[in-house]
C-alpha atoms as a PDB file:
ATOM      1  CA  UNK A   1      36.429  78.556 108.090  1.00  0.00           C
ATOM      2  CA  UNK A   2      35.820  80.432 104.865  1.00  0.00           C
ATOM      3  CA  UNK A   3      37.932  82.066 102.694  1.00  0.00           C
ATOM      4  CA  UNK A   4      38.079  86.117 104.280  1.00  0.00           C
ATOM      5  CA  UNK A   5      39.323  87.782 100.862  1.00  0.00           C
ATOM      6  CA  UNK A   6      38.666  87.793  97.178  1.00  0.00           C
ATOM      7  CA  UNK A   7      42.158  86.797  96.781  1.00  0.00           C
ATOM      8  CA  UNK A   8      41.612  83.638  99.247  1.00  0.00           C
ATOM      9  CA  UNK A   9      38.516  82.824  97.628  1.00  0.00           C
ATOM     10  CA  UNK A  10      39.448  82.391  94.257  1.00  0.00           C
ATOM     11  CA  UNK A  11      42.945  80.356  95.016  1.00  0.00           C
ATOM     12  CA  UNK A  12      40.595  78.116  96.971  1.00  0.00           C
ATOM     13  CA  UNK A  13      37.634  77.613  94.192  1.00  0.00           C
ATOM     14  CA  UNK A  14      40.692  77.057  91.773  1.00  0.00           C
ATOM     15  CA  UNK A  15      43.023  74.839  93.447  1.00  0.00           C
ATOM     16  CA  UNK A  16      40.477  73.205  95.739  1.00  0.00           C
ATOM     17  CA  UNK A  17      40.452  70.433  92.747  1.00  0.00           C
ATOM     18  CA  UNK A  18      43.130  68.241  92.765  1.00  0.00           C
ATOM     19  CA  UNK A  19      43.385  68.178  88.978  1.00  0.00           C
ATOM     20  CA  UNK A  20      44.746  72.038  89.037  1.00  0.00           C
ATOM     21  CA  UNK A  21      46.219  71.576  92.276  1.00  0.00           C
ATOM     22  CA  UNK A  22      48.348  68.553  90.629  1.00  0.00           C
ATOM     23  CA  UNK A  23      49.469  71.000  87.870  1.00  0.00           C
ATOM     24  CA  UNK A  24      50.194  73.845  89.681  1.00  0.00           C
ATOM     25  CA  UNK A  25      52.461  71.979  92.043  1.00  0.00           C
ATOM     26  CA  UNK A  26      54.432  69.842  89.590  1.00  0.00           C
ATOM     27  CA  UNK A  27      55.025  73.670  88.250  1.00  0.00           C
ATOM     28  CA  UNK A  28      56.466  74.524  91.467  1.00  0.00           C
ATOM     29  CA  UNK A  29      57.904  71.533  93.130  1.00  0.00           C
ATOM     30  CA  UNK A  30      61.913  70.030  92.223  1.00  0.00           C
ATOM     31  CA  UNK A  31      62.047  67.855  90.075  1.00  0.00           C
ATOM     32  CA  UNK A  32      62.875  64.641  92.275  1.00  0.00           C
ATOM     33  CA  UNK A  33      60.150  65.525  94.551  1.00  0.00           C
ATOM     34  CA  UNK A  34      57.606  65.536  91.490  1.00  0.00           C
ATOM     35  CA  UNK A  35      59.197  62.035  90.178  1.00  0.00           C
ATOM     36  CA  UNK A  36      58.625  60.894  93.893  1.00  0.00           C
ATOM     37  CA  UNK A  37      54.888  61.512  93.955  1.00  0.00           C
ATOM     38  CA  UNK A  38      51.922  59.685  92.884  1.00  0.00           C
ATOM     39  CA  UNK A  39      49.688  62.126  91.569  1.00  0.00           C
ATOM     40  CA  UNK A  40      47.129  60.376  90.152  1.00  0.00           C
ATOM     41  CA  UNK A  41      46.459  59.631  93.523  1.00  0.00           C
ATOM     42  CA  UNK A  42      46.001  63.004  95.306  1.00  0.00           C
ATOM     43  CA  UNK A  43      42.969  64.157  96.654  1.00  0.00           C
ATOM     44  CA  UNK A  44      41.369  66.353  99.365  1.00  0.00           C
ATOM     45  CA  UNK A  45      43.181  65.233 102.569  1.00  0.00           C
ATOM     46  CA  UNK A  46      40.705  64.113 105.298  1.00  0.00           C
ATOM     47  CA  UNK A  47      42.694  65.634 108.046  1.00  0.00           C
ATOM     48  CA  UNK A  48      41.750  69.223 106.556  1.00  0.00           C
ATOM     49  CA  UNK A  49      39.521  69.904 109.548  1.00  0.00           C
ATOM     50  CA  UNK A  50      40.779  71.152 112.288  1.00  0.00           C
ATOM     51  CA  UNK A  51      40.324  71.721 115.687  1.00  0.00           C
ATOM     52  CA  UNK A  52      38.886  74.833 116.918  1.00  0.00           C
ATOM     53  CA  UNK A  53      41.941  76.645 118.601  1.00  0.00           C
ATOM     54  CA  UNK A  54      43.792  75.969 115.377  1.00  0.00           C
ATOM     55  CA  UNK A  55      41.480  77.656 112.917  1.00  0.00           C
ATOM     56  CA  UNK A  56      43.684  80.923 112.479  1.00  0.00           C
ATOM     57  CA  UNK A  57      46.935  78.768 111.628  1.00  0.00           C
ATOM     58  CA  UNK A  58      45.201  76.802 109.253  1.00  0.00           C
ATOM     59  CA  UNK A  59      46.866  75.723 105.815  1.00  0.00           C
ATOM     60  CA  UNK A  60      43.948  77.179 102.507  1.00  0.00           C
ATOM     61  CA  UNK A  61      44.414  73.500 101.341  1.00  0.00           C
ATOM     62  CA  UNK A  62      45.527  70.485 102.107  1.00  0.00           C
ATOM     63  CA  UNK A  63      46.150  67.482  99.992  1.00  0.00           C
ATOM     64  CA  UNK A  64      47.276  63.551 100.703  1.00  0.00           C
ATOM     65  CA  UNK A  65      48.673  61.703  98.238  1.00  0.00           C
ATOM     66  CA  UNK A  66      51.249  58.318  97.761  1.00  0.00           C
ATOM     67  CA  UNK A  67      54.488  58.054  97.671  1.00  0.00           C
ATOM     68  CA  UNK A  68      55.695  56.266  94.574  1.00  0.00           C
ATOM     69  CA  UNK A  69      58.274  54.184  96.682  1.00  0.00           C
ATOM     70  CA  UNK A  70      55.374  53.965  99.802  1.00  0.00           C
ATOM     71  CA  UNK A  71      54.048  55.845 102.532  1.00  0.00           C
ATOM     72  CA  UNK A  72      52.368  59.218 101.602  1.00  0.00           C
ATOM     73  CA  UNK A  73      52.549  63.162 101.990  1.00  0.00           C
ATOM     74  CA  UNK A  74      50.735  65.542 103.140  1.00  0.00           C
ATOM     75  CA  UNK A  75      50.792  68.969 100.945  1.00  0.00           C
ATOM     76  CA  UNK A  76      49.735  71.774 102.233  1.00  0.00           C
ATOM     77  CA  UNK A  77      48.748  74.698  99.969  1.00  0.00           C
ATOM     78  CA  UNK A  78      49.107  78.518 100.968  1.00  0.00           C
ATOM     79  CA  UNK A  79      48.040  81.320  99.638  1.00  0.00           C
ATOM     80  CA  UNK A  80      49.345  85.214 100.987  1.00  0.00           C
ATOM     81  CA  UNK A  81      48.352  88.418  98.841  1.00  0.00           C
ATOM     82  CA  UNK A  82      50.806  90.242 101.160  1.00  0.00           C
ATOM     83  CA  UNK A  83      53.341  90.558 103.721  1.00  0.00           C
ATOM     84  CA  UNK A  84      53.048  87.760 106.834  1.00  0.00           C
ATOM     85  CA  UNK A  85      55.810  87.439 109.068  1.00  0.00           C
ATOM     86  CA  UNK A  86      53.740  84.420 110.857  1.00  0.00           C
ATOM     87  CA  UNK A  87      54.284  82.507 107.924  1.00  0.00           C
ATOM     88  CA  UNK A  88      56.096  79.788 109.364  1.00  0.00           C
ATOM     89  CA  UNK A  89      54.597  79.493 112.662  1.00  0.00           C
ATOM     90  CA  UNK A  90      51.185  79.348 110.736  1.00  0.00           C
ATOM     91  CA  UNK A  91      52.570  76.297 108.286  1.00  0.00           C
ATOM     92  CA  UNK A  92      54.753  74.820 111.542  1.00  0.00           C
ATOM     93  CA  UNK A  93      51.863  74.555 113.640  1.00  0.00           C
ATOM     94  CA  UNK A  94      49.396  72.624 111.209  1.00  0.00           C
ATOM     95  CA  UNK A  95      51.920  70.343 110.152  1.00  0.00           C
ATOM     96  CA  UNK A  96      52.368  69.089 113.479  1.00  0.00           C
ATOM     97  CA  UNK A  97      48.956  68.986 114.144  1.00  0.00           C
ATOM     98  CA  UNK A  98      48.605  67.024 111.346  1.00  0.00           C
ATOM     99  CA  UNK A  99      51.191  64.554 112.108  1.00  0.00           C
ATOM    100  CA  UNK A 100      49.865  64.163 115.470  1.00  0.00           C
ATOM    101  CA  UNK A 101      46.401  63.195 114.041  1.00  0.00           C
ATOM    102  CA  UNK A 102      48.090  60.853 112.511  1.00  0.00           C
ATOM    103  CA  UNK A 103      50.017  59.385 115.198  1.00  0.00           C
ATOM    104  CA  UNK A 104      46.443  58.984 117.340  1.00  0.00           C
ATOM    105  CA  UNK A 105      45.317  57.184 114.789  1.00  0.00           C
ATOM    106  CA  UNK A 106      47.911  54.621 114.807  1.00  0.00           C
ATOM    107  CA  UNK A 107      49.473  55.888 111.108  1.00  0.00           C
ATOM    108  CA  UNK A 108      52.758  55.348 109.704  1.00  0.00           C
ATOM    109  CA  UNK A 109      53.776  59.195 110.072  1.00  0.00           C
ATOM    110  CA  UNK A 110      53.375  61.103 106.620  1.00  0.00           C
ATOM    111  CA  UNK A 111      55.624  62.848 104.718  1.00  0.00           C
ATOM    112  CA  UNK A 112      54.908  67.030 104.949  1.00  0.00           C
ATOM    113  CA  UNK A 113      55.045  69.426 102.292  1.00  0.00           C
ATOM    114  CA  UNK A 114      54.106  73.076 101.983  1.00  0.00           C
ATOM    115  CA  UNK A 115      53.629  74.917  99.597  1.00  0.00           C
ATOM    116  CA  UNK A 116      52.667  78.818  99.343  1.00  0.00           C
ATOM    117  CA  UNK A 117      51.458  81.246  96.377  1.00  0.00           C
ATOM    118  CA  UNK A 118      52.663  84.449  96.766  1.00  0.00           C
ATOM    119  CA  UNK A 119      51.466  87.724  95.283  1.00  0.00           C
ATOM    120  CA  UNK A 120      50.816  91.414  96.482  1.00  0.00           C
ATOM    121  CA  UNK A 121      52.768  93.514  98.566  1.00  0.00           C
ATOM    122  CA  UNK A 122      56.376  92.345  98.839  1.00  0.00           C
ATOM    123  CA  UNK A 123      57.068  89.717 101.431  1.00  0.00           C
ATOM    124  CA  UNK A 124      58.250  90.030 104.943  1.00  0.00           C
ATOM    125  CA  UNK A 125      61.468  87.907 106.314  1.00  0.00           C
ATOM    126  CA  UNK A 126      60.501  84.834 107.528  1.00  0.00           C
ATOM    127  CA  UNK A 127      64.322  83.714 108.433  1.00  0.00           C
ATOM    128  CA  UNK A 128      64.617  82.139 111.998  1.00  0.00           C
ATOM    129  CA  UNK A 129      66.388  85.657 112.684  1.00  0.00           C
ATOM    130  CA  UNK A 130      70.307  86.024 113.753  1.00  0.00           C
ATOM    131  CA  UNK A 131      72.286  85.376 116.732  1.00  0.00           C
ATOM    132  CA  UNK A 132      73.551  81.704 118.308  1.00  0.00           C
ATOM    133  CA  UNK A 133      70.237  80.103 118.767  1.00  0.00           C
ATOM    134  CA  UNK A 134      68.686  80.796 115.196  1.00  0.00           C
ATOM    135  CA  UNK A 135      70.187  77.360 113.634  1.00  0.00           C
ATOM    136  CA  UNK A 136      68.178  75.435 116.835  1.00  0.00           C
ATOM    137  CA  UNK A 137      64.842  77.371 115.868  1.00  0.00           C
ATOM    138  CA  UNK A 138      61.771  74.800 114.708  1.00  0.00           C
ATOM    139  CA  UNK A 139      61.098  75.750 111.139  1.00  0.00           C
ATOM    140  CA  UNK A 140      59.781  73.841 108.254  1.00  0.00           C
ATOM    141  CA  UNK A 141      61.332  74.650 104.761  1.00  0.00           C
ATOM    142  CA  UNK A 142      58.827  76.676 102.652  1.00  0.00           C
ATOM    143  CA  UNK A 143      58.215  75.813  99.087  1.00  0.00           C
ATOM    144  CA  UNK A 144      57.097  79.634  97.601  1.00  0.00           C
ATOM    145  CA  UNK A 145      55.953  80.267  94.203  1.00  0.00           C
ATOM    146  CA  UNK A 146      56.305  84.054  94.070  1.00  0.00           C
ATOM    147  CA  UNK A 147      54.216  86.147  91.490  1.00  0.00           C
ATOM    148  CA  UNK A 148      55.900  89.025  92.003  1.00  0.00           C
ATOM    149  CA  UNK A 149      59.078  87.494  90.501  1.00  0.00           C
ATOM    150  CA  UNK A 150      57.617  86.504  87.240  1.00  0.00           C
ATOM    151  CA  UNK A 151      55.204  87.845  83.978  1.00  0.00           C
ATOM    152  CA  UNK A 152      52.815  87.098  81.808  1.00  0.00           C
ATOM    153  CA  UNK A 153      54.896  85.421  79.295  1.00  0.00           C
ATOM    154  CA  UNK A 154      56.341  82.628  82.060  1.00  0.00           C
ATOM    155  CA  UNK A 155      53.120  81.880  83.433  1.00  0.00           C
ATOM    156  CA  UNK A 156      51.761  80.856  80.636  1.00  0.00           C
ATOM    157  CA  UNK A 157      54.756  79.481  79.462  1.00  0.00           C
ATOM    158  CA  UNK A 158      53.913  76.895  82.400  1.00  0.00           C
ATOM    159  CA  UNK A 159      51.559  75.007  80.044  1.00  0.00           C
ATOM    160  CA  UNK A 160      49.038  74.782  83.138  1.00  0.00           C
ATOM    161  CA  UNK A 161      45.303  73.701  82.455  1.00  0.00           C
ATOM    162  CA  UNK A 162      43.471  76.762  81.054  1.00  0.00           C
ATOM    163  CA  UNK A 163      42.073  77.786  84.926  1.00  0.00           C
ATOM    164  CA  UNK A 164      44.882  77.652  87.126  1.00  0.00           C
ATOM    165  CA  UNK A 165      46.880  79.542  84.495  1.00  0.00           C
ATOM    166  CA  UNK A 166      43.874  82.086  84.523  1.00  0.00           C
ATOM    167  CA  UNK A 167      43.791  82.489  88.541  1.00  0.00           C
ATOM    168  CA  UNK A 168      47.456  83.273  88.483  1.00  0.00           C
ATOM    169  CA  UNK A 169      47.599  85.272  85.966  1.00  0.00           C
ATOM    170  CA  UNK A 170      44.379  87.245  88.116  1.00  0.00           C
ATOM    171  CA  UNK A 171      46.441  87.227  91.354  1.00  0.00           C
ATOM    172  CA  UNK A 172      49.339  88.618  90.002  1.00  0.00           C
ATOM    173  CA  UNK A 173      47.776  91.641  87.891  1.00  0.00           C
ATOM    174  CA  UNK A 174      44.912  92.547  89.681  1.00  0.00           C
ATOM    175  CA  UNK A 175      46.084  94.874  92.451  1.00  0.00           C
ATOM    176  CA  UNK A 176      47.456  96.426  89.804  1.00  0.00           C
ATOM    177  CA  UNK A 177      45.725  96.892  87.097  1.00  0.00           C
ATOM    178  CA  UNK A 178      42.902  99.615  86.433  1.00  0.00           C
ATOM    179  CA  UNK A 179      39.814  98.941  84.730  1.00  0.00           C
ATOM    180  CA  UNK A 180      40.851  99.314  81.167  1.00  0.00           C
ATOM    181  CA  UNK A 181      44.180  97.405  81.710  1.00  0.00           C
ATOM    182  CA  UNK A 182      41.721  94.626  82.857  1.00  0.00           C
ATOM    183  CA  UNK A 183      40.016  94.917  79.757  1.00  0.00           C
ATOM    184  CA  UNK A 184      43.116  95.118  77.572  1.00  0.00           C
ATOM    185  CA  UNK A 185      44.484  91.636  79.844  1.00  0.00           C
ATOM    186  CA  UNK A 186      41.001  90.021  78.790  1.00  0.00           C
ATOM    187  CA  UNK A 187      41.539  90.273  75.112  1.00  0.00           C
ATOM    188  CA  UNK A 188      44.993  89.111  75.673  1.00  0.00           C
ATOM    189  CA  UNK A 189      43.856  86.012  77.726  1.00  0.00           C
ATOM    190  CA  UNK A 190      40.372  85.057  75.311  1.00  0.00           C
ATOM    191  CA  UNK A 191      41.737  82.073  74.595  1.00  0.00           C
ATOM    192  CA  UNK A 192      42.457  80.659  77.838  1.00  0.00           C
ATOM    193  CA  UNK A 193      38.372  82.427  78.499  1.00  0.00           C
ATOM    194  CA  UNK A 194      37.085  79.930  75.340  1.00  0.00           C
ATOM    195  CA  UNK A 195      38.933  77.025  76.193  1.00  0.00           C
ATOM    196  CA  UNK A 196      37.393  76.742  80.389  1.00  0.00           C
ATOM    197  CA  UNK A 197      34.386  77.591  78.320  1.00  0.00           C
ATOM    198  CA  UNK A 198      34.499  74.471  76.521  1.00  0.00           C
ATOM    199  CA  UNK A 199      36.268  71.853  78.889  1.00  0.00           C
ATOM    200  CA  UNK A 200      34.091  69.748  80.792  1.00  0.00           C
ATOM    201  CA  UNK A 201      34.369  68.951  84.402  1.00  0.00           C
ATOM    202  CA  UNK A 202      33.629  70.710  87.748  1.00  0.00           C
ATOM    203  CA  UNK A 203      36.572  72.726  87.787  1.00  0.00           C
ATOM    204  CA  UNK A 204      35.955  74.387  84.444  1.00  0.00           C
ATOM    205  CA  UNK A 205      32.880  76.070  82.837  1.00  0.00           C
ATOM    206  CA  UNK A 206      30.496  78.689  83.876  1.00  0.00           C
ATOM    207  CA  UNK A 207      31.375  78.086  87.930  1.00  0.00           C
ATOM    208  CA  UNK A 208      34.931  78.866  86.967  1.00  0.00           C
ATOM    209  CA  UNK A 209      33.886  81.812  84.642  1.00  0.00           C
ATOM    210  CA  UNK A 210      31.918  83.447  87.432  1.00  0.00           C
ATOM    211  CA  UNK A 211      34.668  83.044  90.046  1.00  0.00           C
ATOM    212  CA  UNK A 212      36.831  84.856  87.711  1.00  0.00           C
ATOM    213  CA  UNK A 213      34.720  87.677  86.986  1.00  0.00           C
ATOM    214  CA  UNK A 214      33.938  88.420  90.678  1.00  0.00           C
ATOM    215  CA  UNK A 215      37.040  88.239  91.475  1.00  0.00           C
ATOM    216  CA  UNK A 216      37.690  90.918  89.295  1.00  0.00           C
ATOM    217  CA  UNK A 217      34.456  92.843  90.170  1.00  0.00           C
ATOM    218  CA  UNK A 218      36.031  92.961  93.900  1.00  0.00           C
ATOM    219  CA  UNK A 219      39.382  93.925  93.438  1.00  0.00           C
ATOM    220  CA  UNK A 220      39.303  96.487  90.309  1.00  0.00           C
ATOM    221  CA  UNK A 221      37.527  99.070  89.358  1.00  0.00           C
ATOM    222  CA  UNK A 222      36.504  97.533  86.166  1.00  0.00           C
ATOM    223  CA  UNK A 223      32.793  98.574  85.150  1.00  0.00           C
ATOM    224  CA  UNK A 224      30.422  95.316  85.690  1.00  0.00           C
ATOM    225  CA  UNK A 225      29.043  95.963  82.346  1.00  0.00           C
ATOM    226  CA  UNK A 226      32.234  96.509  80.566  1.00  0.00           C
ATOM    227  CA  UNK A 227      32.962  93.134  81.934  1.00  0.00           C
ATOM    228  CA  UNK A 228      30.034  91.451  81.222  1.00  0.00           C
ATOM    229  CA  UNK A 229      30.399  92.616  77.563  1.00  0.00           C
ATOM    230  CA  UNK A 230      34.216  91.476  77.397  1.00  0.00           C
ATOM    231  CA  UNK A 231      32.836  88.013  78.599  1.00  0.00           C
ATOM    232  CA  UNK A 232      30.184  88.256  75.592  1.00  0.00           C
ATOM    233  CA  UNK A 233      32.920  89.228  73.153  1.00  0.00           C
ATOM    234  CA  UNK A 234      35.511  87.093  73.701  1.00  0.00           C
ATOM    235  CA  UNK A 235      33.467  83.459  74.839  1.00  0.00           C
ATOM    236  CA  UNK A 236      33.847  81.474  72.091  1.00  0.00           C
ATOM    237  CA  UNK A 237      30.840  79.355  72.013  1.00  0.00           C
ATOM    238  CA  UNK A 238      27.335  81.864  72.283  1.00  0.00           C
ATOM    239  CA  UNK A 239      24.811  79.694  73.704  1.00  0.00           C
ATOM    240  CA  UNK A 240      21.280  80.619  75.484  1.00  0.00           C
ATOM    241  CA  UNK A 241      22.874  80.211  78.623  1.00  0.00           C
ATOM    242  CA  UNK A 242      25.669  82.693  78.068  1.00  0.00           C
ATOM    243  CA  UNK A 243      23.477  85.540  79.169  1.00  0.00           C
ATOM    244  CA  UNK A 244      22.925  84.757  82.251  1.00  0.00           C
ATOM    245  CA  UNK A 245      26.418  84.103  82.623  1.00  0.00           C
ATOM    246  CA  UNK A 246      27.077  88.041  82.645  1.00  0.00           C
ATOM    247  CA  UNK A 247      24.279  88.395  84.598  1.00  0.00           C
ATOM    248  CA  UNK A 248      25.340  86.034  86.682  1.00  0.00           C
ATOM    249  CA  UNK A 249      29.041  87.849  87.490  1.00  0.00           C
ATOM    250  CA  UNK A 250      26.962  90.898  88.089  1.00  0.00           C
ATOM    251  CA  UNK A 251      24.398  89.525  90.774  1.00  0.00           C
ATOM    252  CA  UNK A 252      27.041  87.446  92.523  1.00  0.00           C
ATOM    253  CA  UNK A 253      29.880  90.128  92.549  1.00  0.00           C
ATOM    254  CA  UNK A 254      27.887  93.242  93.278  1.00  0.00           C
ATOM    255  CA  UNK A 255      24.559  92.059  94.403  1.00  0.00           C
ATOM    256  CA  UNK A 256      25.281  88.744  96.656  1.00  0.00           C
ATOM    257  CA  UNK A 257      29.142  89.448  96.920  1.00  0.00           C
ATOM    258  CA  UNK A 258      28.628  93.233  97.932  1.00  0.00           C
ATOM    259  CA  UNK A 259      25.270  92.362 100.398  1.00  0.00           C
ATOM    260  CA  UNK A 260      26.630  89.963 102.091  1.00  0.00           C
ATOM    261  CA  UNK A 261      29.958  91.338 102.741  1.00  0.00           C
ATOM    262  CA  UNK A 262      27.877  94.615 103.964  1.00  0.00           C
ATOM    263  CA  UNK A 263      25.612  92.908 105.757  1.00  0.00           C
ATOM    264  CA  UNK A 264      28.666  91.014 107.378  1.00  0.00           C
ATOM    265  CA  UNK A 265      30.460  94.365 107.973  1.00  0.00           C
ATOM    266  CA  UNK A 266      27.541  95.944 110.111  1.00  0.00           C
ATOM    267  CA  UNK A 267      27.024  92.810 112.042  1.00  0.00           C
ATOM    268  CA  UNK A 268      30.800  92.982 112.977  1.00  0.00           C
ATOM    269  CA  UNK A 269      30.493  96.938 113.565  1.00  0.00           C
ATOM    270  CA  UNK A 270      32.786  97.203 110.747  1.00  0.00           C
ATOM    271  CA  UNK A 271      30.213  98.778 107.728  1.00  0.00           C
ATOM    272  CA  UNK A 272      32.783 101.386 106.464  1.00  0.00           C
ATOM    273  CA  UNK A 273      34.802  99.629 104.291  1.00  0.00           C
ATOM    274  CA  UNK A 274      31.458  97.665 102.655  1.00  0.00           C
ATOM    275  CA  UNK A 275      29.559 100.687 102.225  1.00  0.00           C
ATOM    276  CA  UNK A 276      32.581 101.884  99.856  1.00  0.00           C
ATOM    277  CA  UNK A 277      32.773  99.236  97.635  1.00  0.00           C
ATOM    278  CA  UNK A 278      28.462  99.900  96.950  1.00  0.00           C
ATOM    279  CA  UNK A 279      30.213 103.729  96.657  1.00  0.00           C
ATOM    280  CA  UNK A 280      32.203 102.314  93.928  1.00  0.00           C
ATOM    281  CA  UNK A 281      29.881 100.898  92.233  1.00  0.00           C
ATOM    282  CA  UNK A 282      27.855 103.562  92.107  1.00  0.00           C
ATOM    283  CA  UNK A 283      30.491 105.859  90.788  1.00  0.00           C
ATOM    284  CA  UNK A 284      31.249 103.700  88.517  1.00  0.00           C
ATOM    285  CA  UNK A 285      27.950 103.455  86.779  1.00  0.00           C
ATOM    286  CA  UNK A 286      26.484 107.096  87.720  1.00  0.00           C
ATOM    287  CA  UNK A 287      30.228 109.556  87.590  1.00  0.00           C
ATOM    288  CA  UNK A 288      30.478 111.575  91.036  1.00  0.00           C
ATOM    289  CA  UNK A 289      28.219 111.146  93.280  1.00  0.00           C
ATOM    290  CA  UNK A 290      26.411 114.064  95.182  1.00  0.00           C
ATOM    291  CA  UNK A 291      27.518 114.883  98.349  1.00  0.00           C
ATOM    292  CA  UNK A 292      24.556 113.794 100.112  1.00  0.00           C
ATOM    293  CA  UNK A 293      24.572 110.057  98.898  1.00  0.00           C
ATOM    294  CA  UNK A 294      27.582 108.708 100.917  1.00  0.00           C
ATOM    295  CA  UNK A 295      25.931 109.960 104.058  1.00  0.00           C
ATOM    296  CA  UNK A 296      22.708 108.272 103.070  1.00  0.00           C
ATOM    297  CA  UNK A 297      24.438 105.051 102.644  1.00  0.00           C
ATOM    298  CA  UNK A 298      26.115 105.108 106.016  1.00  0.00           C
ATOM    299  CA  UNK A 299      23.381 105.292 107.849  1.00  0.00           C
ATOM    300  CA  UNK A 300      20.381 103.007 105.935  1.00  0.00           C
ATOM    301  CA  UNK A 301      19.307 100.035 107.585  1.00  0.00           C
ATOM    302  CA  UNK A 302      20.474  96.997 106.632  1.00  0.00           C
ATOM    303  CA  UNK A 303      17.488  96.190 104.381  1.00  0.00           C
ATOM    304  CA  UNK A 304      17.343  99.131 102.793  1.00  0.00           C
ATOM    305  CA  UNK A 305      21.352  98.863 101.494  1.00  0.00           C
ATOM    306  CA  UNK A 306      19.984  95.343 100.181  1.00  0.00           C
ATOM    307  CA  UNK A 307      17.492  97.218  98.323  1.00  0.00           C
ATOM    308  CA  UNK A 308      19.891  99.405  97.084  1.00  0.00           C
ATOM    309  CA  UNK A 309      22.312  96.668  95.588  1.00  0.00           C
ATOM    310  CA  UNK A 310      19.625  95.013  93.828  1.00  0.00           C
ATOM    311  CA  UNK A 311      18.477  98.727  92.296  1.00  0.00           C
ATOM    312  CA  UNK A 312      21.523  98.914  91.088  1.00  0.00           C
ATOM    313  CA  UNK A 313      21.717  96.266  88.648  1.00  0.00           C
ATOM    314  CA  UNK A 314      19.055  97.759  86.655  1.00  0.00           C
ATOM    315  CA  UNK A 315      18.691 101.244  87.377  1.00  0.00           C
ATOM    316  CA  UNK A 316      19.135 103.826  84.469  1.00  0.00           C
ATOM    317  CA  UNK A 317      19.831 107.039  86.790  1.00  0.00           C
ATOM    318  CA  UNK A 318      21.260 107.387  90.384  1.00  0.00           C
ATOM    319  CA  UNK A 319      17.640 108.711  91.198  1.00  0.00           C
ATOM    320  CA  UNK A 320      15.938 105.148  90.129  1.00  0.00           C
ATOM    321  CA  UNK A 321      18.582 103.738  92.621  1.00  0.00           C
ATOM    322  CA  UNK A 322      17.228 105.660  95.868  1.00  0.00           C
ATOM    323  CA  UNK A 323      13.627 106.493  94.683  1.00  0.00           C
ATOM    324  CA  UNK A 324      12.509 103.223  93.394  1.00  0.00           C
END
């Protein structure tokens, strides 16, 4: 199942590879448990897919790796941009479910870990409650690294590889940063920008750049262009492909990211919330918008909000958007 947020989306692009995965959780984990851990063997767990009546308790990620002393764990990686009180039934049931995989296939039973990112809203209680029969309540202990509890200065302070240090420091500012705070955070960060830039390997580069940038195109109200010109300013290396690279954010944040999820939306019933992020953008690019336009946009045809999208990239006035 894919990722149903911006928020889920980029924690999975990041930490889907087991080289910032490793990192992030030797960040997180006690000590002993890191020194008990093999990391140089951990990798994409084959028991990540799961059966169908599972799907919603699913973990984001899960890894398998061995045991320094034998045998081998099972990590499983969360990620919650808000309050979820079915935190530990979620975690609970897929680690059983992945133990009992294992037991069909005849396995030595794996060691479980879990581990959860935290950001967002404040969380709710996930205690087994009060009363005599909390202490006899199934639960599995919950590893959290919680955003809202730190800053800038200790994330980086981590000494994480350039990308996971630049998705957390995304998840936890974000939601709360305006446009121009955005901007201010990317001249701040331009050296973590240069150095994904340069680093070889699939989890750095232009894929990792563009995942960053729409992120940021779908959760703040930066302007796409402002952006696209930060990304110009501040990448360290200019090369003929570093145009299309803006470009690039812009078509797949606004273009793909906003057409799809629209297109999505009025499949499901659900348009309103899609039509307001192509709202946004227009606002953003045109200042208030006449009164007329939102009704327009709420009832075009599918095709015709496509059209509209793709106008948008280029168009100098709001009129070359609707009258093209």
């Amino acid at each position: 199942m894919a990722p149903d947020s911006p928020h889920d989306r980029l924690f999975h692009r990041t930490f889907r590879h087991p080289r910032l995965a490793a990192a992030w959780m030797q960040s997180v984990l006690p000590a002993v448990l890191v020194a008990s851990i093999d990391w140089t063997t951990l990798q994409v767990a084959r028991e990540r897919g799961e059966a169908l009546r599972l799907r919603s308790y699913r973990a984001d990620l899960v890894f398998t790796a061995n045991l320094v002393d034998g045998g081998r764990v099972l990590l499983l990686l969360e990620h919650k941009s808000g309050p979820d009180g079915r935190l530990q039934l979620q975690v609970l049931r897929y680690a059983v479910h992945l133990l009992w995989q294992a037991e069909r296939r005849g396995e030595v039973q794996p060691s479980v870990l879990s581990v959860v990112l935290r950001h967002g809203a404040p969380a709710a209680s996930a205690d087994a409650g009060d009363g005599p029969f909390a202490p006899f309540q199934p639960q599995l202990t919950v590893l959290v690294d919680d955003l809202n509890r730190t800053d800038e200065t200790a994330l980086r302070s981590r000494g994480l590889p350039a990308a996971a240090t630049l998705t957390l420091l995304a998840l936890a500012n974000a939601q709360r940063f305006d446009g121009q705070e955005m901007l201010r955070a990317l001249d701040r960060w331009q050296d973590l920008l240069q150095t994904i830039e340069r680093e070889p390997g699939p989890d750095s580069g232009e894929d990792a750049l563009d995942d960053f940038g729409w992120y940021l195109l779908m959760t703040t109200d930066i302007d796409p262009e402002d952006l696209q010109m930060a990304f110009q300013k501040h990448l360290s290396q200019p090369h003929p492909t570093l145009r299309s690279t803006g470009q690039r954010l812009i078509e797949q944040g606004v273009s793909q990211g906003l057409s799809q999820g629209l297109s999505q939306g009025l499949a499901e019933g659900e348009s309103r919330g899609q039509v307001k992020l192509l709202l946004r953008q227009l606002a953003h690019r045109f200042g208030p918008l006449p009164p007329e336009v939102e009704p327009r946009l709420r009832t075009a045809p599918q095709p015709e909000l496509d059209r509209i999208a793709d106008r948008l990239l280029d168009a100098r006035t709001l009129a070359d958007v609707f009258d093209a």
